[in-house]
PDB file of N, CA and C in Angstrom:
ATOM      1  N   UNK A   1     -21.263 112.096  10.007  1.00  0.00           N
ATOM      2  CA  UNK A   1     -22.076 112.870   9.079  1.00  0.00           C
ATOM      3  C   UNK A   1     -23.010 113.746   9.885  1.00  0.00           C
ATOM      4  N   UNK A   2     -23.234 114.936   9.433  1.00  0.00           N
ATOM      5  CA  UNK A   2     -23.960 115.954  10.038  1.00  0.00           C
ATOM      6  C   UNK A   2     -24.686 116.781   9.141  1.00  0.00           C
ATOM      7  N   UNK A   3     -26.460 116.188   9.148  1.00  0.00           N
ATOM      8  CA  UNK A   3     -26.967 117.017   8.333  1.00  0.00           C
ATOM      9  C   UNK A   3     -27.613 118.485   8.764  1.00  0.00           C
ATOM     10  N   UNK A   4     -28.037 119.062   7.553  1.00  0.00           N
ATOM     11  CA  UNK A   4     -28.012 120.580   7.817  1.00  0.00           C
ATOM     12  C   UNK A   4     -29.726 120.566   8.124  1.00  0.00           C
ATOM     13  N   UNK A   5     -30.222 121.700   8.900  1.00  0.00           N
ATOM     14  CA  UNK A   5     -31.619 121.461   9.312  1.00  0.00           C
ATOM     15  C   UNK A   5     -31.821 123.131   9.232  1.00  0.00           C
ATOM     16  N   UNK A   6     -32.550 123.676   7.879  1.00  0.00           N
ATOM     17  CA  UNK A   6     -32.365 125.196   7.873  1.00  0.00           C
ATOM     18  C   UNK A   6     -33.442 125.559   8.783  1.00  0.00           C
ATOM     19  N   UNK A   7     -33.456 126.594   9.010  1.00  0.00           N
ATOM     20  CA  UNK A   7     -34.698 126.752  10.536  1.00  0.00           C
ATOM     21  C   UNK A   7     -34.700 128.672  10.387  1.00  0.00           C
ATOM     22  N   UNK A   8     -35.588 128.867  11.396  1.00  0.00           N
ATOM     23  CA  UNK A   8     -35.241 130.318  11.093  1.00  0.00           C
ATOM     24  C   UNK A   8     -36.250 130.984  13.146  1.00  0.00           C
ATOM     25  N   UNK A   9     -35.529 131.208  13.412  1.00  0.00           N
ATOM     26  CA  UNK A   9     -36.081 131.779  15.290  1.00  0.00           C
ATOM     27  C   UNK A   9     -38.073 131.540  14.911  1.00  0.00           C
ATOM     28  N   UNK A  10     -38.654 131.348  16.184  1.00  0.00           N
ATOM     29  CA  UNK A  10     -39.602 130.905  16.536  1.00  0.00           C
ATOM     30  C   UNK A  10     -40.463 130.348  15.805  1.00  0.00           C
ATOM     31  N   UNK A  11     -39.953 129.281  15.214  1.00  0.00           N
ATOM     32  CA  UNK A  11     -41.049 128.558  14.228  1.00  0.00           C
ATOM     33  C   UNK A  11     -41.126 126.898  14.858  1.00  0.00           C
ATOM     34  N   UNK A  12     -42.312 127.280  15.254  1.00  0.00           N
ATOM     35  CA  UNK A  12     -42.870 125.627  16.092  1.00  0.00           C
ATOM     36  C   UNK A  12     -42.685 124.463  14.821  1.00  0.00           C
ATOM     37  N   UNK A  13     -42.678 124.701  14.033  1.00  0.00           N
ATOM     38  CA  UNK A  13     -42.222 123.174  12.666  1.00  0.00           C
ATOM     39  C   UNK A  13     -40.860 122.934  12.935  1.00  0.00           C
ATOM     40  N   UNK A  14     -39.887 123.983  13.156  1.00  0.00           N
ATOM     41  CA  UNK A  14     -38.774 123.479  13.250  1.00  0.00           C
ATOM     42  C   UNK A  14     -37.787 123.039  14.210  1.00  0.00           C
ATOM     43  N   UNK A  15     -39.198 123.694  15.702  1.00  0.00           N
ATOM     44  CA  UNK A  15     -38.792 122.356  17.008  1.00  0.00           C
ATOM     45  C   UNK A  15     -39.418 121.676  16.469  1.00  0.00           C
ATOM     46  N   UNK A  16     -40.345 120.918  15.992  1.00  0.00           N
ATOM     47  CA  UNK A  16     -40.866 119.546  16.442  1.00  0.00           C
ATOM     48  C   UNK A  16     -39.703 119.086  15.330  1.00  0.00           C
ATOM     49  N   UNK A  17     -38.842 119.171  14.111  1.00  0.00           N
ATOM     50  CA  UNK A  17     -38.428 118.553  13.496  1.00  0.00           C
ATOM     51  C   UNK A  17     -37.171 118.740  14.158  1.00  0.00           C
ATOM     52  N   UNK A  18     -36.849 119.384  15.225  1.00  0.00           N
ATOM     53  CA  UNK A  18     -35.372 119.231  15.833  1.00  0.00           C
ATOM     54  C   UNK A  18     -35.681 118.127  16.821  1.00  0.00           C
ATOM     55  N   UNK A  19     -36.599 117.751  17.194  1.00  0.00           N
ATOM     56  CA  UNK A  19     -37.403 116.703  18.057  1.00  0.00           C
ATOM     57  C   UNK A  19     -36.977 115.292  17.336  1.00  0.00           C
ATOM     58  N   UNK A  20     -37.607 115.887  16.321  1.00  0.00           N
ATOM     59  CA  UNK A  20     -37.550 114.258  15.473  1.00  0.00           C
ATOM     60  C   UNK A  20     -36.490 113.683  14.931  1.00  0.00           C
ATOM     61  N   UNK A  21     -35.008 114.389  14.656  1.00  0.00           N
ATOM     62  CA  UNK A  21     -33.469 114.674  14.339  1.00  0.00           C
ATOM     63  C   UNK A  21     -32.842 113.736  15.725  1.00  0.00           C
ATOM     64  N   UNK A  22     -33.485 114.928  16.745  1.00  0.00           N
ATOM     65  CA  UNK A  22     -32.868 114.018  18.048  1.00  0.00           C
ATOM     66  C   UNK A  22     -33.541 112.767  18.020  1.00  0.00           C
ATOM     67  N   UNK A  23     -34.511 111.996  18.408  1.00  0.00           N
ATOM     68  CA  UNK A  23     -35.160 111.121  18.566  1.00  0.00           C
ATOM     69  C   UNK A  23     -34.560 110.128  17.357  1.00  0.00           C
ATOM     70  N   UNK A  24     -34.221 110.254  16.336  1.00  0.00           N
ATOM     71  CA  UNK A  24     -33.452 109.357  15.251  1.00  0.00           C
ATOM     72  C   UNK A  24     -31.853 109.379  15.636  1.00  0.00           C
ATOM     73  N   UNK A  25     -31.488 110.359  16.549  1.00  0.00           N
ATOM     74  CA  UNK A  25     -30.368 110.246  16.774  1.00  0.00           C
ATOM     75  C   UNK A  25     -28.859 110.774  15.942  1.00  0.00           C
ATOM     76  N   UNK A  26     -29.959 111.748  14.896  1.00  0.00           N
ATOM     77  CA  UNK A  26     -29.130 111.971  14.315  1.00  0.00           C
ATOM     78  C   UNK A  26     -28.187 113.268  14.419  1.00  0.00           C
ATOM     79  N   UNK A  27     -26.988 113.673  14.136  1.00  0.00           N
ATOM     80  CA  UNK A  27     -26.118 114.612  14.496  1.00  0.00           C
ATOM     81  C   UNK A  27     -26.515 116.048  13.089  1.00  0.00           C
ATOM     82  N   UNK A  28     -26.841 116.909  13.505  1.00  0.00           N
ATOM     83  CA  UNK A  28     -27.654 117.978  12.843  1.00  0.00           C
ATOM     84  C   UNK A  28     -26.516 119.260  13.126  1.00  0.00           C
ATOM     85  N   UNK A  29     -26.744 120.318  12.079  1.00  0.00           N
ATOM     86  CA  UNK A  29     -26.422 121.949  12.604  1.00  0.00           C
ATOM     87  C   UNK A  29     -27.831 122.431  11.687  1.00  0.00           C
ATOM     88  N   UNK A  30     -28.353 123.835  12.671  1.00  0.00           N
ATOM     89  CA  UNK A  30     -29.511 123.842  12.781  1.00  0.00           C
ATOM     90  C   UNK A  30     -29.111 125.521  12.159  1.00  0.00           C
ATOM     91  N   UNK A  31     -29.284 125.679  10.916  1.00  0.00           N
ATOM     92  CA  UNK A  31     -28.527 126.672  10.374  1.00  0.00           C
ATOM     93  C   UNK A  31     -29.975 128.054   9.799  1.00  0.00           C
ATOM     94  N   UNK A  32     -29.715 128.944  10.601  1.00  0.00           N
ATOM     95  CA  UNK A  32     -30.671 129.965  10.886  1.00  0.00           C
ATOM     96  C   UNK A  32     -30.756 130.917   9.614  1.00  0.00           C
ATOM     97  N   UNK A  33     -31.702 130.430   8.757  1.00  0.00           N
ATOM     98  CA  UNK A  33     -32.075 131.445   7.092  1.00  0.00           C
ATOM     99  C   UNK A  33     -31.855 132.809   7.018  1.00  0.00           C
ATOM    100  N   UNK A  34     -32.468 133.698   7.959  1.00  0.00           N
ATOM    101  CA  UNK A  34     -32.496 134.978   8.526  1.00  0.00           C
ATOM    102  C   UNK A  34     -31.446 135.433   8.631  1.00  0.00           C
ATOM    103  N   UNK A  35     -30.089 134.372   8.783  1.00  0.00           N
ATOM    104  CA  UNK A  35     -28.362 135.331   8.774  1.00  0.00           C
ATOM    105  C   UNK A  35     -28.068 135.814   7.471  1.00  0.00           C
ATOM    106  N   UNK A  36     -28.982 135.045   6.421  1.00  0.00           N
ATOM    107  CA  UNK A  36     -28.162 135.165   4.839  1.00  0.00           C
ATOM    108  C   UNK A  36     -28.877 135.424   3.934  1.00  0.00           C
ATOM    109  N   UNK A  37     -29.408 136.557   2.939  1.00  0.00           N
ATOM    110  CA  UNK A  37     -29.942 136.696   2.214  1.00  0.00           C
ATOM    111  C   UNK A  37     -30.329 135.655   1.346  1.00  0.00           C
ATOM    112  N   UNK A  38     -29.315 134.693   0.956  1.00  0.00           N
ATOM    113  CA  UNK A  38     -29.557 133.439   0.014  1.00  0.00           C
ATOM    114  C   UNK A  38     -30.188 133.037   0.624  1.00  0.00           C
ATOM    115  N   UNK A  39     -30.478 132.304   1.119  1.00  0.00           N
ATOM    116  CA  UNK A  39     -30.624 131.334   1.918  1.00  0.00           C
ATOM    117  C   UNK A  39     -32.457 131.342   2.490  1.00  0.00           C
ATOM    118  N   UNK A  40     -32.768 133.340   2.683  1.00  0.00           N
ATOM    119  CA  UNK A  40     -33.944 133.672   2.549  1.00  0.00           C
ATOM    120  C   UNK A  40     -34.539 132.809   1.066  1.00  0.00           C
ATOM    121  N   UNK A  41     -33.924 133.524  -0.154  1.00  0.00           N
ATOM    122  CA  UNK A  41     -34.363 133.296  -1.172  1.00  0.00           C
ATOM    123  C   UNK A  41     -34.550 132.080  -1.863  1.00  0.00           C
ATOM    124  N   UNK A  42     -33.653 131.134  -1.270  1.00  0.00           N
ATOM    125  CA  UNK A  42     -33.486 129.676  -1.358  1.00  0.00           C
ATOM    126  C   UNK A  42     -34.466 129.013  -0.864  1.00  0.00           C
ATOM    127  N   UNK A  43     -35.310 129.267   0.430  1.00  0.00           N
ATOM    128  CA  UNK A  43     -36.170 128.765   1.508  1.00  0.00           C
ATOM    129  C   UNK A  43     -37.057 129.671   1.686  1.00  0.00           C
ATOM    130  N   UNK A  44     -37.235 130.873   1.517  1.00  0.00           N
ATOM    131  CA  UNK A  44     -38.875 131.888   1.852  1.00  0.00           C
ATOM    132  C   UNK A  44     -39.292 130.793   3.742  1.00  0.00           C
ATOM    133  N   UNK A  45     -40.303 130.673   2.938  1.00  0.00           N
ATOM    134  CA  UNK A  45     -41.252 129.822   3.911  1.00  0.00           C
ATOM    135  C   UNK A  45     -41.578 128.306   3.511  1.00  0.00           C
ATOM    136  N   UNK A  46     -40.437 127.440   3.135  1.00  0.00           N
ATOM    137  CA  UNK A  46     -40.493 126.225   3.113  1.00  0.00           C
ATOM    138  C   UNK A  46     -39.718 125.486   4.088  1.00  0.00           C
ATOM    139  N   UNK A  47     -39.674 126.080   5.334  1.00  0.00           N
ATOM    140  CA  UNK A  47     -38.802 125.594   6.457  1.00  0.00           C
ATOM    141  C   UNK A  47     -39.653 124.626   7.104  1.00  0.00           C
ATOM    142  N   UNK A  48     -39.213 123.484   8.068  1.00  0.00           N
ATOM    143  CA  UNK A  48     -37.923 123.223   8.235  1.00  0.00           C
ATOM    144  C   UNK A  48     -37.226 122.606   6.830  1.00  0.00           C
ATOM    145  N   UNK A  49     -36.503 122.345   6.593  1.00  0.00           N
ATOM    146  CA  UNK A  49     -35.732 121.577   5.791  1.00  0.00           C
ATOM    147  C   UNK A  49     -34.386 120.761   6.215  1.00  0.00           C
ATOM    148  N   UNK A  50     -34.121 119.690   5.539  1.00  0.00           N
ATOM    149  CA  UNK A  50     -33.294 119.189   6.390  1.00  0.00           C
ATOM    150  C   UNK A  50     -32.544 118.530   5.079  1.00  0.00           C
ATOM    151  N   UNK A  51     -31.296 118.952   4.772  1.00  0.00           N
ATOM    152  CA  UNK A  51     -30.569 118.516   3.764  1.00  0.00           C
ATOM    153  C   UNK A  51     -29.053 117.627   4.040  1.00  0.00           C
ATOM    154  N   UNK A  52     -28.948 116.415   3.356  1.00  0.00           N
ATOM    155  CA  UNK A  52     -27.836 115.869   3.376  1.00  0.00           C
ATOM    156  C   UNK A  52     -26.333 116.462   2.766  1.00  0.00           C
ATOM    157  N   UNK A  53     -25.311 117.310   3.497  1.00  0.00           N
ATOM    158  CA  UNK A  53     -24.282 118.196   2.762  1.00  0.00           C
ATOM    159  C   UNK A  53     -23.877 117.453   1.544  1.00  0.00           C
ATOM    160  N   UNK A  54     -23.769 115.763   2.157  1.00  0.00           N
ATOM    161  CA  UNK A  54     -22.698 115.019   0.679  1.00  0.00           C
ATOM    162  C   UNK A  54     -23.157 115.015  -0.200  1.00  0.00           C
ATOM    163  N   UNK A  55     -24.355 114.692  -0.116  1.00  0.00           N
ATOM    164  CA  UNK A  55     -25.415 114.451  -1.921  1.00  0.00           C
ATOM    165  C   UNK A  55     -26.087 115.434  -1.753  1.00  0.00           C
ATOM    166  N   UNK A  56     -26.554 116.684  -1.628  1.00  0.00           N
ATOM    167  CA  UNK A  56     -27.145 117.815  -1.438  1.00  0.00           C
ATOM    168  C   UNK A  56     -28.701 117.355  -1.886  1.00  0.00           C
ATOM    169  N   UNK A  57     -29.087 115.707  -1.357  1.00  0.00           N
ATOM    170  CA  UNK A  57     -30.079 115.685  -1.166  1.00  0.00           C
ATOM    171  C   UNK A  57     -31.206 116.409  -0.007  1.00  0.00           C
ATOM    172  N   UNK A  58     -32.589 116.941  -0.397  1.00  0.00           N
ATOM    173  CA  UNK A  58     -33.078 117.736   0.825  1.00  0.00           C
ATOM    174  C   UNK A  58     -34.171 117.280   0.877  1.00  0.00           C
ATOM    175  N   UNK A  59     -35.174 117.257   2.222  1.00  0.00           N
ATOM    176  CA  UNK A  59     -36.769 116.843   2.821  1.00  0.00           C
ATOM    177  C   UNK A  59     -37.330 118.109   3.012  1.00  0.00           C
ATOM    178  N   UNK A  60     -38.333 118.354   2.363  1.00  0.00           N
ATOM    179  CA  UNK A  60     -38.723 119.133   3.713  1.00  0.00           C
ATOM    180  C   UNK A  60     -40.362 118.724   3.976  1.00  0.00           C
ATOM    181  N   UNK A  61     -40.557 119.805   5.319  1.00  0.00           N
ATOM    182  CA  UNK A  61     -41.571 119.514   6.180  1.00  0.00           C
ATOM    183  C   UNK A  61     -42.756 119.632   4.935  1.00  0.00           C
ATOM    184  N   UNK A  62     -43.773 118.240   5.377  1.00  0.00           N
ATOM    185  CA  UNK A  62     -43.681 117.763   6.800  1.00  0.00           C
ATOM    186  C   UNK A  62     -42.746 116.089   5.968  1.00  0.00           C
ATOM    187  N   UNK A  63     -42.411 116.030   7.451  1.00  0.00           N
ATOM    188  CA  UNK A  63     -41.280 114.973   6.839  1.00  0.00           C
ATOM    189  C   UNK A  63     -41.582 114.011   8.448  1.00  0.00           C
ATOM    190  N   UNK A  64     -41.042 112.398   8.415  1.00  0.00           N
ATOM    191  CA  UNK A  64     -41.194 111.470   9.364  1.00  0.00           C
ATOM    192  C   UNK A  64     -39.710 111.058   9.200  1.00  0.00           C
ATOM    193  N   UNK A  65     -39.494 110.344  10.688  1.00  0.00           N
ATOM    194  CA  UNK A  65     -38.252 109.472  10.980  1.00  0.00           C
ATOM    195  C   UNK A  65     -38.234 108.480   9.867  1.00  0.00           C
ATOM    196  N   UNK A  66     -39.075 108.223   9.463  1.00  0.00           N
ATOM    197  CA  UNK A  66     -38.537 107.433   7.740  1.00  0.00           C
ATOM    198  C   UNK A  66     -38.071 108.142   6.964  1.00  0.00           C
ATOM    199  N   UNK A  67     -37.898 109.359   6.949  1.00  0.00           N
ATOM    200  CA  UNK A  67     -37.313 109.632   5.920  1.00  0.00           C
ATOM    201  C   UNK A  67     -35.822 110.499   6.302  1.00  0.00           C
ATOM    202  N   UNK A  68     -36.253 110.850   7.604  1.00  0.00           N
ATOM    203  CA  UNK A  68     -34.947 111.052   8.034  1.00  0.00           C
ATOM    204  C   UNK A  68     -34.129 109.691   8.139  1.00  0.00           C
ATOM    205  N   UNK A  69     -34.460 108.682   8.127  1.00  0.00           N
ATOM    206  CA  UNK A  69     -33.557 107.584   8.339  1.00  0.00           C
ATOM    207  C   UNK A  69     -32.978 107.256   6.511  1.00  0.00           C
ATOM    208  N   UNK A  70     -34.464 107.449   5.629  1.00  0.00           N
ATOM    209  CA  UNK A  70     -33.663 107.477   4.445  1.00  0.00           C
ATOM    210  C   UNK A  70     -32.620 108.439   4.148  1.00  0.00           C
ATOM    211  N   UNK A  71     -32.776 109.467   4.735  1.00  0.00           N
ATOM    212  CA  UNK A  71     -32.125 110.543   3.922  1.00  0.00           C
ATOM    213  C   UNK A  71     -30.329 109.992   4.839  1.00  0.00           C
ATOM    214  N   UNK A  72     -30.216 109.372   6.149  1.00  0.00           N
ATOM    215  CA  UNK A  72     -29.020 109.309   6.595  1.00  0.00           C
ATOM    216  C   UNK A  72     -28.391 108.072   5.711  1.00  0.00           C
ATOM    217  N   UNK A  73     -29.210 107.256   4.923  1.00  0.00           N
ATOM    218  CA  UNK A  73     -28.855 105.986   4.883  1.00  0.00           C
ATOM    219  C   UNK A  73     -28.149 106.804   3.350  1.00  0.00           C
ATOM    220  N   UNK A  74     -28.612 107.780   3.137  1.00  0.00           N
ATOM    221  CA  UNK A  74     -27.719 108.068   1.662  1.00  0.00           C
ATOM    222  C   UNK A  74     -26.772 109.091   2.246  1.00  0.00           C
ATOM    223  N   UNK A  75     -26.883 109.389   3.133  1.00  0.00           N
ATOM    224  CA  UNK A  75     -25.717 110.182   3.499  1.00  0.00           C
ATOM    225  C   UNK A  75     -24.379 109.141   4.010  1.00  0.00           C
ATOM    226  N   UNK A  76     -25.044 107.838   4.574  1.00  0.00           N
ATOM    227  CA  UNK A  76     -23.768 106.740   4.701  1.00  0.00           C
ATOM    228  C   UNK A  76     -23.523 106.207   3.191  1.00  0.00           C
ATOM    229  N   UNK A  77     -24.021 106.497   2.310  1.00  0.00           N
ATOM    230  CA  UNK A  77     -23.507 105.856   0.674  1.00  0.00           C
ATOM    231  C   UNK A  77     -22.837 106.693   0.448  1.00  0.00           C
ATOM    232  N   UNK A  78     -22.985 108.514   0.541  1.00  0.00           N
ATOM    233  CA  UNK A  78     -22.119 109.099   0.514  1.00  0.00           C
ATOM    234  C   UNK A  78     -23.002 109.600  -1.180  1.00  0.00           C
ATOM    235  N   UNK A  79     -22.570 110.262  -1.885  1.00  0.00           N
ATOM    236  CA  UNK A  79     -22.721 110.945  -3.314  1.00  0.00           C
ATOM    237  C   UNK A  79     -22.006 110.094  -4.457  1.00  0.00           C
ATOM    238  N   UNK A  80     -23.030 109.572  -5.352  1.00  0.00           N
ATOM    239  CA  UNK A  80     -23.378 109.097  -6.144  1.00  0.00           C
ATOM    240  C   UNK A  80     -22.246 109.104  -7.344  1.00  0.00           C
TER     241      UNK A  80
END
């Protein structure tokens, strides 16, 4: 499982939450807002975000390794 971590070039929230992804160990794509108009409009300035693809459950900042660990533990249940 590989969750999505929307981010957008030089925003210090979304190293420290690529920090905290690694440090949980978890396997991420770090998918840059700024390529896609949606995606602007979807997220503005509520980055980082970090969404599970299967259950299109999402966190966002500010967010802790608890909840990245919740959010993987429903990504191992898989969608509901």
């Amino acid at each position: 499982m590989t969750l999505h971590l929307y981010t957008r070039p030089d925003c210090g929230l979304c190293v420290e939450a690529e920090a905290l992804l690694h440090a949980a160990g978890c396997g991420f794509e770090a998918i840059n807002i700024e390529r896609d108009l949606e995606l602007i409009r979807r997220f503005g300035h509520c980055i980082p975000v970090v969404e599970n693809p299967q259950s299109g459950e999402m966190i966002q900042w500010p967010f802790d390794a608890g909840a990245i660990t919740s959010l993987m533990s429903q990504a191992a249940k898989g969608p509901n």
